[in-house]
Protein backbone atom coordinates (compact mmCIF):
# COMPACT_ATOMS: atom_id res chain seq x y z
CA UNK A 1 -1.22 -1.04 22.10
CA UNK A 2 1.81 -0.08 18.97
CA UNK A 3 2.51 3.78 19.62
CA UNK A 4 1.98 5.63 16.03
CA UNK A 5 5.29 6.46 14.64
CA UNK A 6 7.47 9.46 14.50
CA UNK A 7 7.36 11.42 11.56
CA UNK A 8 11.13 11.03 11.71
CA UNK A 9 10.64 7.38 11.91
CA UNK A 10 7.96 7.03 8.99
CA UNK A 11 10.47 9.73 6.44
CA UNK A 12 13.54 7.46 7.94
CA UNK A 13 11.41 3.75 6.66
CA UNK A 14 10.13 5.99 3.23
CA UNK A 15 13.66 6.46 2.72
CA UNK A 16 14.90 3.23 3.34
CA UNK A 17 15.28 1.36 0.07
CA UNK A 18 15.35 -2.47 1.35
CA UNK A 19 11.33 -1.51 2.87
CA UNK A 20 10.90 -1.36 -1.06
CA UNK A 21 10.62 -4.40 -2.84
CA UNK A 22 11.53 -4.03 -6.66
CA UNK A 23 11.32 -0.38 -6.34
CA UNK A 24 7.61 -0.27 -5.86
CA UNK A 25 5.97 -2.45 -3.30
CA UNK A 26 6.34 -1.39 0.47
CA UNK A 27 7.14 -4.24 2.86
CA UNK A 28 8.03 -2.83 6.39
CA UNK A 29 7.08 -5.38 9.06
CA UNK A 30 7.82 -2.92 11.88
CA UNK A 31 5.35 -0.72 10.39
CA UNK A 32 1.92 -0.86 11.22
CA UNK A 33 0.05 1.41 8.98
CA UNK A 34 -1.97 -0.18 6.00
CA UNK A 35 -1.46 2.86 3.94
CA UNK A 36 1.60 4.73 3.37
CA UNK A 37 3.34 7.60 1.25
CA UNK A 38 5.05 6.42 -1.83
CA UNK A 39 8.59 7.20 -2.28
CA UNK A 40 7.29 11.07 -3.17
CA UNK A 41 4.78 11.35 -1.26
CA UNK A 42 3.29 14.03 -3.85
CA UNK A 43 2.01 11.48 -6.10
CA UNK A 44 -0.06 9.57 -3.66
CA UNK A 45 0.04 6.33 -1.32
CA UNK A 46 0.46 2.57 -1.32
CA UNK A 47 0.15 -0.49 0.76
CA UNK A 48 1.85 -1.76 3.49
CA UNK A 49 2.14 -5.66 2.35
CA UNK A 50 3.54 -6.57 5.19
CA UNK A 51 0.31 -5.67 6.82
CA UNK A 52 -2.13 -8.54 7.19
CA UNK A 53 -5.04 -6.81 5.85
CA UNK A 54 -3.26 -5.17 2.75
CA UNK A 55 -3.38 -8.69 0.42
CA UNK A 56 -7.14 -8.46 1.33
CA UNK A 57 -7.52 -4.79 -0.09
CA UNK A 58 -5.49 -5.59 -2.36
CA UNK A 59 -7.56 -8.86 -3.98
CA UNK A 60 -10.90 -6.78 -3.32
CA UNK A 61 -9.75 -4.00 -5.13
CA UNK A 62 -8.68 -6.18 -8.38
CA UNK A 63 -12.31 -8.09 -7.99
CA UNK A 64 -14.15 -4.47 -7.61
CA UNK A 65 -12.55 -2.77 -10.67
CA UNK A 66 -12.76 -6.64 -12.84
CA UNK A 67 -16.79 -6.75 -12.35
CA UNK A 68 -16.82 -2.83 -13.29
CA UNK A 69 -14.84 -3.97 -16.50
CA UNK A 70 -16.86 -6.60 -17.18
CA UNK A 71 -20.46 -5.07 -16.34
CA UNK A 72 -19.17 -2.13 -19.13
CA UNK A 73 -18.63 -5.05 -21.06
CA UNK A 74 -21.86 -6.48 -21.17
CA UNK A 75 -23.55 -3.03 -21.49
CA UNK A 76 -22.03 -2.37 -24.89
C-alpha cells in the first residue's frame, strides 16, 4: 500500500518545474494522487497525467461537456 505524501513532499513536487510539462500539465510519476494543486494552489487543481486514470477523466470530461454543447445546439 503507497503511504500518502508529506505535505513537504507534495509543496517540494508543486514546486518542481520539470513535474510541469509546458508550464501547465502535471506529470509526476512518483506521485500518486489523480488530482493535484496547480502551481498556486488558490486558483484550483489539475491532473496528475502520469496517473493511469487521469487520460480517462480527462477524455470523459471533453465527451461530457461536447454532448452538452451539442444538445444546446440542437435546442436552439
Amino acid at each position: 500500500m503507497d503511504k500518502s505524501p508529506t505535505s513537504e513532499q507534495i509543496n517540494a513536487w508543486r514546486n518542481d518545474a520539470t513535474n510541469w510539462k509546458m508550464g501547465m500539465f502535471y506529470y509526476n510519476k512518483q506521485d500518486n494522487r489523480l488530482f493535484v494543486d496547480k502551481k498556486n494552489p488558490n486558483l484550483g487543481f489539475t491532473l496528475n497525467f502520469a496517473h493511469s486514470k487521469s487520460y480517462w477523466f480527462f477524455v470523459g470530461a471533453v465527451l461530457f461537456f461536447g454532448l452538452v454543447l451539442f444538445t444546446i445546439s440542437l435546442a436552439g
